[in-house]
N, C-alpha and C. Protein backbone atom coordinates (compact mmCIF):
# COMPACT_ATOMS: atom_id res chain seq x y z
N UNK A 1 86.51 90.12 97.18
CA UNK A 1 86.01 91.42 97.58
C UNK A 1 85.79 92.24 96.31
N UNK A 2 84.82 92.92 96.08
CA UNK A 2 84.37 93.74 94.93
C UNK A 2 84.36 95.15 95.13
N UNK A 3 84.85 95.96 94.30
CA UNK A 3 85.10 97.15 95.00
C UNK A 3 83.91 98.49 93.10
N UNK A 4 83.20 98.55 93.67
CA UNK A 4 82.32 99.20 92.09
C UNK A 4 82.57 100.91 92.50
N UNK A 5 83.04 101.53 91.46
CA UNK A 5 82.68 102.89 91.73
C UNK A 5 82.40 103.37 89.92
N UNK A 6 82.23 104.33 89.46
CA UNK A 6 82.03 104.93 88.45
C UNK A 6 83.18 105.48 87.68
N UNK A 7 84.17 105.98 88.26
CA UNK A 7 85.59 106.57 88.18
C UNK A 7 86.31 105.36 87.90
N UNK A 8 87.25 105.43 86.79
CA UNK A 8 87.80 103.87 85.90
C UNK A 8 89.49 103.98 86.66
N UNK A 9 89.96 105.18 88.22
CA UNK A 9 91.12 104.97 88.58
C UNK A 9 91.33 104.40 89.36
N UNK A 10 89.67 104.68 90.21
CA UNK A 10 89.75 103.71 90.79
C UNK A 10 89.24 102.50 90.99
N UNK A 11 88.99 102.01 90.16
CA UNK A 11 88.45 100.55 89.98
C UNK A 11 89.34 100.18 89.31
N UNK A 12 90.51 100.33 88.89
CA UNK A 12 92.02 100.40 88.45
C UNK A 12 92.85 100.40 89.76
N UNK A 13 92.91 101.39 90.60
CA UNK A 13 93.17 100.94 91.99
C UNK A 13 92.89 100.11 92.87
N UNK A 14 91.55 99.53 93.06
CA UNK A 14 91.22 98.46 93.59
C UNK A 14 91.38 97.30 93.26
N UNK A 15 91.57 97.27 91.35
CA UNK A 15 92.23 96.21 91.41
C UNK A 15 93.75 95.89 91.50
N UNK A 16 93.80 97.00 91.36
CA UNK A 16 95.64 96.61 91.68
C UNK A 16 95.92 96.35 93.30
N UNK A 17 95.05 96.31 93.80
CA UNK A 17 95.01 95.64 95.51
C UNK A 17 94.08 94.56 95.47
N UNK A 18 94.02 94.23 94.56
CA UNK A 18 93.46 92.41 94.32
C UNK A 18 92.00 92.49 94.81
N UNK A 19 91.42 93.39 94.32
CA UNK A 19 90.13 93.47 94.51
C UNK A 19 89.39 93.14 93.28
N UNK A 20 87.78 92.68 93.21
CA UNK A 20 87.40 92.69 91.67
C UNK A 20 86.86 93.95 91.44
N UNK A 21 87.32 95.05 90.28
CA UNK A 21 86.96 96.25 90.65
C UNK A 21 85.48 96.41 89.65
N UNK A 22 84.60 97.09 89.49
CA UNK A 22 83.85 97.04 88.66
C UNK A 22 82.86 98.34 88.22
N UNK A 23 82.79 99.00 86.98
CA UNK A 23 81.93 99.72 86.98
C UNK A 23 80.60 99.74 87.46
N UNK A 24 80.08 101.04 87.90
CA UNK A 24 79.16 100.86 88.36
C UNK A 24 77.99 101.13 87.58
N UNK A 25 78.57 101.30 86.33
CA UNK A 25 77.36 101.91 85.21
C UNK A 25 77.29 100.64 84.39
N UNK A 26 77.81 99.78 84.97
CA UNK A 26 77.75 98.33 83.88
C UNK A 26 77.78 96.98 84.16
N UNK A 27 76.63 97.15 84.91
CA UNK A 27 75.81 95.80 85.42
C UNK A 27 76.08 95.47 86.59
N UNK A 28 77.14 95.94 87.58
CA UNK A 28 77.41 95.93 88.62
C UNK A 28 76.61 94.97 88.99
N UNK A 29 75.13 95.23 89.49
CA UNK A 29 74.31 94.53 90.60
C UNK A 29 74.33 92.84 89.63
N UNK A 30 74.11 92.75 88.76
CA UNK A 30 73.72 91.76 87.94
C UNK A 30 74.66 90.95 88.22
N UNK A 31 76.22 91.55 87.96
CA UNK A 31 77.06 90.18 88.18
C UNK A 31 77.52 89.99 89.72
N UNK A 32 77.34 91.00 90.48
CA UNK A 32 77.58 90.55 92.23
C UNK A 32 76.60 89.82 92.41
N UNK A 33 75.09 89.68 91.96
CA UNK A 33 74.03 88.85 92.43
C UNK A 33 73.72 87.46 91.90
N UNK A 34 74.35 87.50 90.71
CA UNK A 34 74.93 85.70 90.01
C UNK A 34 76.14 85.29 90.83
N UNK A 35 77.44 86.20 90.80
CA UNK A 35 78.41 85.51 91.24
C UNK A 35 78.47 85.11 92.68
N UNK A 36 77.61 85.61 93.80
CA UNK A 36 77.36 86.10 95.35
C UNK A 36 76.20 85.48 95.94
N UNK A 37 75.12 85.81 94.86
CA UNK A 37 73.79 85.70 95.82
C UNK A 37 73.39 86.90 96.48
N UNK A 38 74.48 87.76 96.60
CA UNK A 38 74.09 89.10 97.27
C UNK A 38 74.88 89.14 98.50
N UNK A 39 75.18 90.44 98.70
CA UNK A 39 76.71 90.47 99.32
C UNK A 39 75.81 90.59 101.17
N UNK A 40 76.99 89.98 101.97
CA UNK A 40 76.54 90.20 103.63
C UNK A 40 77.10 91.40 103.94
N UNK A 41 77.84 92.08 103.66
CA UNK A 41 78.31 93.38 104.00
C UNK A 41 78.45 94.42 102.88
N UNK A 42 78.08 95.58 102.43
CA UNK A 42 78.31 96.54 102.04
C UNK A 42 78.79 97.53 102.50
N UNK A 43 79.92 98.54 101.97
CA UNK A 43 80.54 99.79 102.77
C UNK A 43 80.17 100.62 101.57
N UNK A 44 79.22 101.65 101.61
CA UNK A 44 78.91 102.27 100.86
C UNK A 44 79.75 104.09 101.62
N UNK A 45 80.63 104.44 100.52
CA UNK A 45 81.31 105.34 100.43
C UNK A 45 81.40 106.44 99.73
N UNK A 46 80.27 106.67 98.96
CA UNK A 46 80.10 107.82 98.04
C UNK A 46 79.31 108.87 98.88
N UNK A 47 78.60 109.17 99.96
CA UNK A 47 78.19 109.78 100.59
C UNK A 47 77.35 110.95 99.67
N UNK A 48 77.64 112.06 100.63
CA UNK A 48 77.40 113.31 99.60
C UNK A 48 75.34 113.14 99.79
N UNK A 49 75.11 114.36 98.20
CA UNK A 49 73.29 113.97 98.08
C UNK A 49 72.94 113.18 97.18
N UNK A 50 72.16 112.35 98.36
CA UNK A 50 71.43 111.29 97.79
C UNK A 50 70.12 111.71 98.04
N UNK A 51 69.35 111.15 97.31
CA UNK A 51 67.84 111.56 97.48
C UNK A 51 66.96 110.22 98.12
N UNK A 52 67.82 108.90 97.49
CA UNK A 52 66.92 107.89 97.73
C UNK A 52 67.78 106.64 98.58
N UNK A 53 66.92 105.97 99.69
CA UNK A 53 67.55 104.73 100.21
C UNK A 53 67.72 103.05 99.71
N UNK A 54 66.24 103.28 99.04
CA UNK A 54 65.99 101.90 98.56
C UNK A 54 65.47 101.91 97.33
N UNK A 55 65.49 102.96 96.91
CA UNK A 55 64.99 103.45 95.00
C UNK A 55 65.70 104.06 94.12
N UNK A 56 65.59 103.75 93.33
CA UNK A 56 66.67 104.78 92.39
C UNK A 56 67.70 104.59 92.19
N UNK A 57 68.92 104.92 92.23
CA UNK A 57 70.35 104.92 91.56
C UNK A 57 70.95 105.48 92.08
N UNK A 58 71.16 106.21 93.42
CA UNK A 58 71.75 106.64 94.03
C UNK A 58 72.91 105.62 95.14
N UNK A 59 73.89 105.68 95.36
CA UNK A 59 74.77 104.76 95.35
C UNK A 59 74.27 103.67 97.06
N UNK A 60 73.37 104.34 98.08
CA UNK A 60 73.08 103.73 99.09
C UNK A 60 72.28 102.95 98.66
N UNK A 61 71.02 103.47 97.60
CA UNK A 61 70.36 102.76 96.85
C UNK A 61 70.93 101.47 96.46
N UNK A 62 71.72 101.69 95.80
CA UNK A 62 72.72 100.40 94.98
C UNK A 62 72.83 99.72 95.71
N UNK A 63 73.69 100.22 96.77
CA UNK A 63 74.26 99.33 98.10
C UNK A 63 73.13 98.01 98.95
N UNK A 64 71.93 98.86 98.84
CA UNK A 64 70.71 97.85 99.41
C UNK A 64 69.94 96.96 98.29
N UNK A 65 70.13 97.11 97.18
CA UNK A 65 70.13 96.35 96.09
C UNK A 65 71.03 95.01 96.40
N UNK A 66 72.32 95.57 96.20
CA UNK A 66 73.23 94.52 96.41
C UNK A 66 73.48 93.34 97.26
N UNK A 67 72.99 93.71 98.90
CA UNK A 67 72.83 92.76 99.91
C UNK A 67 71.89 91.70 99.64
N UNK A 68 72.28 90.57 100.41
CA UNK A 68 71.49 89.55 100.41
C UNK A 68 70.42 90.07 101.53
N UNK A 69 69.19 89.43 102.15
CA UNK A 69 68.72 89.37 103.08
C UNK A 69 69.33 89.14 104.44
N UNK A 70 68.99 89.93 105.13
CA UNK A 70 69.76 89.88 106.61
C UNK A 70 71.04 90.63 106.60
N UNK A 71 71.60 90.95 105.19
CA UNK A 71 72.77 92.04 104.51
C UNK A 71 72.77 93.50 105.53
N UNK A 72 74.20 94.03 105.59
CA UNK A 72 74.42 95.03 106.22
C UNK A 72 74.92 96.21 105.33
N UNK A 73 74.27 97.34 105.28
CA UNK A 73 75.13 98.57 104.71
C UNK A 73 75.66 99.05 105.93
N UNK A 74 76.77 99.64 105.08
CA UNK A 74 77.90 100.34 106.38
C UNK A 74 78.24 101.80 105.50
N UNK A 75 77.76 102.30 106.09
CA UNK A 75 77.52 104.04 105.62
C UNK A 75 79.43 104.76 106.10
N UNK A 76 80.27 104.90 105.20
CA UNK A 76 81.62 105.32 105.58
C UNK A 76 81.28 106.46 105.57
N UNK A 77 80.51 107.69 104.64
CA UNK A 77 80.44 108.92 104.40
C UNK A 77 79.31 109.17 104.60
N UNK A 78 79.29 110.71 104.86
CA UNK A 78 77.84 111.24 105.15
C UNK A 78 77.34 111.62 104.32
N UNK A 79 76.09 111.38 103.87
CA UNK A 79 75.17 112.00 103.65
C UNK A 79 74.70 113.32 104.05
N UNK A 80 74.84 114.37 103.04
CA UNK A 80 74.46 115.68 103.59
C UNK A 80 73.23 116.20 102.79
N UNK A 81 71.98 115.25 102.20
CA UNK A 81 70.85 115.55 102.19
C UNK A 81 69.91 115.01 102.96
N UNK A 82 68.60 114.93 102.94
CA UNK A 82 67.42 114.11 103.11
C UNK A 82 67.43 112.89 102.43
N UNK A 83 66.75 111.71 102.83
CA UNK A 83 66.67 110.23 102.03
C UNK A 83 65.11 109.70 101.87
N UNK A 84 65.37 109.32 101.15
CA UNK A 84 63.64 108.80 101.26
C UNK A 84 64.29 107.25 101.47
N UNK A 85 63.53 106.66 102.64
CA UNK A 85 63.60 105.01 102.52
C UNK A 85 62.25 104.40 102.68
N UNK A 86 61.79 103.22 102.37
CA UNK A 86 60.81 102.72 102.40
C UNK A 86 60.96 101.47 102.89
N UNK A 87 60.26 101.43 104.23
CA UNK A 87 60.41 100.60 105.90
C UNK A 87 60.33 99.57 105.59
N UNK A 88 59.12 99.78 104.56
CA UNK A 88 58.61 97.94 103.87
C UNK A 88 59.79 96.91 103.46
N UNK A 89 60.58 98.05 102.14
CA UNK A 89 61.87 97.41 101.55
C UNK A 89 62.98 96.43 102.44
N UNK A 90 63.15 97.83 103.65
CA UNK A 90 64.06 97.30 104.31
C UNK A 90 63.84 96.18 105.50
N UNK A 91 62.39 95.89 105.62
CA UNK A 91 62.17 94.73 106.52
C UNK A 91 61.95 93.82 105.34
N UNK A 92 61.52 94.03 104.88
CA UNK A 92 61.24 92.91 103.99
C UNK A 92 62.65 92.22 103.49
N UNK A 93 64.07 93.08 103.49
CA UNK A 93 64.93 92.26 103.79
C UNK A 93 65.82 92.26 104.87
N UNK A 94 65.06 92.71 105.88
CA UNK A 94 65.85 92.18 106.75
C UNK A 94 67.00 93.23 107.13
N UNK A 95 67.51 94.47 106.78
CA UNK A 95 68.94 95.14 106.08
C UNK A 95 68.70 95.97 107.31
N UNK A 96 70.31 96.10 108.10
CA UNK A 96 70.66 96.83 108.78
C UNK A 96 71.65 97.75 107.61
N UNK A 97 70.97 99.24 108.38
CA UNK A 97 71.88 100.61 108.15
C UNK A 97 72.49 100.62 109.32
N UNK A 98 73.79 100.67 108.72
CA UNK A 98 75.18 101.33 110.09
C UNK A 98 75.40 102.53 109.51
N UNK A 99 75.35 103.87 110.83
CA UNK A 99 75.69 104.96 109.86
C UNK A 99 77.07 105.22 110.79
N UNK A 100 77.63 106.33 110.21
CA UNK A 100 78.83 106.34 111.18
C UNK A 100 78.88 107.70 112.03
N UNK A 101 79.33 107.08 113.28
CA UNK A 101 79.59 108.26 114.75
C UNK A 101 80.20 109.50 113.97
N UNK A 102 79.84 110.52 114.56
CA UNK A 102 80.33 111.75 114.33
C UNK A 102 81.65 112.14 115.69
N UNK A 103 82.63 113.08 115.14
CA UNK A 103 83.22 113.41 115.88
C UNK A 103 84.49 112.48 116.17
N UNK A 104 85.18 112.14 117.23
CA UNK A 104 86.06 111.09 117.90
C UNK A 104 85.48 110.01 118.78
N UNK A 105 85.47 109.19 117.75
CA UNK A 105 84.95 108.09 118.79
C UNK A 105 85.82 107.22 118.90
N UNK A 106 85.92 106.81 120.04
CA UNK A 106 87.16 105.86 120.67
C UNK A 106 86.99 104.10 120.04
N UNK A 107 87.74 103.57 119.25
CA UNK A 107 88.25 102.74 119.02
C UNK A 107 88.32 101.28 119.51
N UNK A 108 89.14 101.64 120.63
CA UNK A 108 90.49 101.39 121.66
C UNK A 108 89.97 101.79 122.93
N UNK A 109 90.54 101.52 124.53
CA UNK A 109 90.30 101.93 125.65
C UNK A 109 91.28 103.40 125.40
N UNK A 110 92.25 103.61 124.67
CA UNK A 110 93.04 104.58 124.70
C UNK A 110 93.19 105.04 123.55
N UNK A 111 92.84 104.71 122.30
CA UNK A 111 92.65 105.78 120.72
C UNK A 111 91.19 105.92 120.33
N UNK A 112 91.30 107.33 119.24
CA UNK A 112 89.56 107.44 119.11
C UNK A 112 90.26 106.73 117.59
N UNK A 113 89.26 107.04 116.37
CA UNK A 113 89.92 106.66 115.23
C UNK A 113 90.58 107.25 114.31
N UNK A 114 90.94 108.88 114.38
CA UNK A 114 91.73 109.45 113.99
C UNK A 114 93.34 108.60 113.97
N UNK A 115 93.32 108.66 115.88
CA UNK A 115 94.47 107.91 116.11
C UNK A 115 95.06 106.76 115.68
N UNK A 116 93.95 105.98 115.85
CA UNK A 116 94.04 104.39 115.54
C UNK A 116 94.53 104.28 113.76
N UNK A 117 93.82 105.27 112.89
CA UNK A 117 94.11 104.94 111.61
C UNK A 117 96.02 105.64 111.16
N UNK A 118 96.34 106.60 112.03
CA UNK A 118 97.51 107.11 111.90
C UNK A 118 98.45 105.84 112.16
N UNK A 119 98.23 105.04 113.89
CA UNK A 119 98.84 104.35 113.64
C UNK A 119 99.03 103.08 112.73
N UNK A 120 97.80 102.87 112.23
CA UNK A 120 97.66 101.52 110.66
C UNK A 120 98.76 102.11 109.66
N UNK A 121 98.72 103.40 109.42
CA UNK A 121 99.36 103.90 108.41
C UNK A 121 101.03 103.99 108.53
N UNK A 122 101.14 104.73 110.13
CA UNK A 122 102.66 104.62 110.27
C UNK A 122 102.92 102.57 110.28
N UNK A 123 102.44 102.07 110.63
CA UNK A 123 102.96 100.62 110.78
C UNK A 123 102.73 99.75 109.50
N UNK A 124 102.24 100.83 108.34
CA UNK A 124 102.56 100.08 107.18
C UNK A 124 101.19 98.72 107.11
N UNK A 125 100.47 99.01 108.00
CA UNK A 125 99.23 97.85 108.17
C UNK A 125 97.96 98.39 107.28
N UNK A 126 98.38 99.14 106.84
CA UNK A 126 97.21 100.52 105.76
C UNK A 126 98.12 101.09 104.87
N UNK A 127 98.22 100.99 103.37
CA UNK A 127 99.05 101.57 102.76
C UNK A 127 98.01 102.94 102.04
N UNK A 128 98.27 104.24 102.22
CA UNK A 128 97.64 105.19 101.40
C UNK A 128 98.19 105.50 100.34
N UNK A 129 99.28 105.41 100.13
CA UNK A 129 100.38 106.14 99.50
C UNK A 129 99.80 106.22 98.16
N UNK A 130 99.18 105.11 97.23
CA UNK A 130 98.77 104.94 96.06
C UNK A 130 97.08 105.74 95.87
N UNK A 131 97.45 106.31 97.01
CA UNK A 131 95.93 107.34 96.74
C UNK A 131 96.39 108.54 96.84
N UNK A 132 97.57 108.81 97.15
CA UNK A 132 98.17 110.15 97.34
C UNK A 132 98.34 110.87 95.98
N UNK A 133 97.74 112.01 95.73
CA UNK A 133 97.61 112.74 94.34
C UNK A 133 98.35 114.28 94.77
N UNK A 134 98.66 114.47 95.79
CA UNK A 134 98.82 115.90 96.14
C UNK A 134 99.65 116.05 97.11
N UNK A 135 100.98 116.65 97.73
CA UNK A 135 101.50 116.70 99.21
C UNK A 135 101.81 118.29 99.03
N UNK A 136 100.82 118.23 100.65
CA UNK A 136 101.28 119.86 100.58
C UNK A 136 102.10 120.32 101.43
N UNK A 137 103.08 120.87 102.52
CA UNK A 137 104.02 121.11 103.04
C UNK A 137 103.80 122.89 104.17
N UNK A 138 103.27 122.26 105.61
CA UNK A 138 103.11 123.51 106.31
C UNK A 138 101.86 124.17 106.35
N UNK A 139 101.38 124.92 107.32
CA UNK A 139 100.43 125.99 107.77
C UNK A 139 99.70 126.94 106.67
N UNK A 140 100.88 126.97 105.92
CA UNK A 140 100.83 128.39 104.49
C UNK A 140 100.18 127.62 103.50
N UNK A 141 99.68 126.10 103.37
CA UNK A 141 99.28 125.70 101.81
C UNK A 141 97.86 125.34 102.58
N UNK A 142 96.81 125.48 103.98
CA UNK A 142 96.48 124.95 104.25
C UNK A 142 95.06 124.97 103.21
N UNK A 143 94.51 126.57 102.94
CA UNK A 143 93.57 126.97 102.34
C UNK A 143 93.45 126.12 101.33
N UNK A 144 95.05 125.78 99.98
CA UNK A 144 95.27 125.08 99.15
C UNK A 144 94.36 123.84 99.13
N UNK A 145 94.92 123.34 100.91
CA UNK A 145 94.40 121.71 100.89
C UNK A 145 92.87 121.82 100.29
N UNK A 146 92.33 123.04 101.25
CA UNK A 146 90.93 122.80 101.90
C UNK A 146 90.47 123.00 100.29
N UNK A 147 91.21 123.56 99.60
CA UNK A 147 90.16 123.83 98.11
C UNK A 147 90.46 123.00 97.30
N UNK A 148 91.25 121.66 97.67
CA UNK A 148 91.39 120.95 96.41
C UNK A 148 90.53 119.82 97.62
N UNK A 149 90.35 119.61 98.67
CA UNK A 149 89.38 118.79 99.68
C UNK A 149 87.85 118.64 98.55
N UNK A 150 87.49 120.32 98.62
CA UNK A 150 85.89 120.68 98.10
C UNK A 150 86.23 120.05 96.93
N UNK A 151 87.29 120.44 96.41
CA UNK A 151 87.27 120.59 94.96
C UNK A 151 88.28 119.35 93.78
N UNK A 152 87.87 118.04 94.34
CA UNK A 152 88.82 117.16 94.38
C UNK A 152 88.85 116.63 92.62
N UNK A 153 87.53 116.67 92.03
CA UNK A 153 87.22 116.80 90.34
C UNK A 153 87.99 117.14 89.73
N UNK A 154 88.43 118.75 90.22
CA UNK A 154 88.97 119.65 89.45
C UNK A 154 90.44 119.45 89.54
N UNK A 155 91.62 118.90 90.84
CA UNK A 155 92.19 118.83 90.61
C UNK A 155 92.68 117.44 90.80
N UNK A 156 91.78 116.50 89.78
CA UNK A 156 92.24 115.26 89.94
C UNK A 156 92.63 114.51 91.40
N UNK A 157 92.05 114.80 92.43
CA UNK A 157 92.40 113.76 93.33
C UNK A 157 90.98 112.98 93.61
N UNK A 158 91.51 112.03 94.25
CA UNK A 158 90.92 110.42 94.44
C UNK A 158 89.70 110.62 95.16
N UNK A 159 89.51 111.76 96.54
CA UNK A 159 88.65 111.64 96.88
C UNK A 159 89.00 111.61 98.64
N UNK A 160 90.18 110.55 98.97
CA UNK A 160 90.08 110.42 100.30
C UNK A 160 91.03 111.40 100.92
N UNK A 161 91.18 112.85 99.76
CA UNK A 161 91.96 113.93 100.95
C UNK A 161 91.70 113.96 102.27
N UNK A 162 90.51 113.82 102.64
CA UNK A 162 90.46 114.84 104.11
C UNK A 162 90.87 113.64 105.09
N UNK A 163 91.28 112.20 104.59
CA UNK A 163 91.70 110.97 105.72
C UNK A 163 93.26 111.58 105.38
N UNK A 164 93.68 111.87 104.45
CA UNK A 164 95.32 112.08 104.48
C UNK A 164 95.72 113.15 105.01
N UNK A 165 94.61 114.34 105.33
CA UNK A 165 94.70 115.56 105.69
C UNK A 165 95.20 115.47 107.14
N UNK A 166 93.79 114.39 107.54
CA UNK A 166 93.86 114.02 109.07
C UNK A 166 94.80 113.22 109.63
N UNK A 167 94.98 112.47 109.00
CA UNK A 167 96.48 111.77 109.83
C UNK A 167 97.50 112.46 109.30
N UNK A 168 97.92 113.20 108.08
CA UNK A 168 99.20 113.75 108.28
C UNK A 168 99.44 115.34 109.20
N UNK A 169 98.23 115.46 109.84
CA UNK A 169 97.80 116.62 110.81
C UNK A 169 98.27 115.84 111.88
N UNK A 170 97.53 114.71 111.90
CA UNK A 170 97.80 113.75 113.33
C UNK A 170 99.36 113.20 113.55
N UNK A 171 99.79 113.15 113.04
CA UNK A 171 101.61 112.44 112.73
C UNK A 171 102.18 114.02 113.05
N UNK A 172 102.11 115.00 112.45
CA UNK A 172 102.78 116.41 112.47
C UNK A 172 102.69 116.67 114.08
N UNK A 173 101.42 116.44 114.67
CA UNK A 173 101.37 116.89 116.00
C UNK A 173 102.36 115.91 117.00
N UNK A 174 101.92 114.35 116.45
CA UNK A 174 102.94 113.44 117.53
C UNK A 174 104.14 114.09 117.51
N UNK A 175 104.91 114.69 116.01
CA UNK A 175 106.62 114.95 116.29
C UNK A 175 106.85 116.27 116.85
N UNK A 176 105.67 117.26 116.96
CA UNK A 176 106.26 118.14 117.59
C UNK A 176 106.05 118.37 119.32
């Protein structure tokens, strides 16, 4: 499993979970497409604005680079601009976009995935802990969270606050 981002902590983190981690400013596509052939699944996770789907350097971009033909991107984050894609590209290989449900979507006959990921985490089947950069404590730090959420650069965190936000929101509610 290959895990590329731009940030050297965490591609330091991924490999310390036995992943091959790899910059993404340094050849990335070149050696997944010698060593692979081109990957069947992509989870592209940088979200945010992108301008382009199948051009450019923008990380969804990358992501459809990377697949083989008949290859899947799996969109974890949103996109909160416009995209340009070009229909041709993507038939021409074949590439399903998965984007992801908004809101609570159920899982399970009985969890949406808020739930479902709280319980991965309480059962130790999902470890976060090594992404944890920050614990904040109560109602009174919440603003805190929300500005180091926006503002995750500035105070050094990883990125996946608002999943730790949400299940340790979700765990706080089960105990009370």
């Amino acid at each position: 499993m290959f895990a590329i981002d731009i940030d050297p902590t965490k591609v330091k983190l991924a490999e310390d979970a036995g992943m091959v981690g790899m910059n993404a400013a340094e050849n990335a596509e070149e050696r997944i497409l010698l060593e692979t052939g081109g990957l069947v699944w992509m989870f592209e996770a940088a979200g945010g604005n992108q301008s382009h789907g199948t051009e450019g350097s923008d990380p969804l971009d990358q992501a459809y680079r990377y697949i083989r033909p008949s290859g899947k991107i799996v969109q974890v984050e949103y996109i909160s601009s416009e995209i340009e894609l070009d229909p041709r590209d993507m038939r021409s290989k074949y590439a399903r976009w998965v984007n992801p449900l908004l809101g609570a979507v159920s899982e399970t006959p009985n969890k949406d995935r808020g739930e479902l990921a709280v319980d991965m985490v309480e059962s130790d089947r999902v470890s976060i802990q090594e992404l944890v950069t920050h614990e904040l404590e109560g109602l009174d730090s919440f603003e805190e969270a929300i500005d180091i959420t926006l503002n995750s650069e500035e105070y050094d965190g990883l990125g996946p606050d608002r999943l730790s936000l949400t299940i340790n929101a979700r765990i706080q509610q089960r105990e009370s």
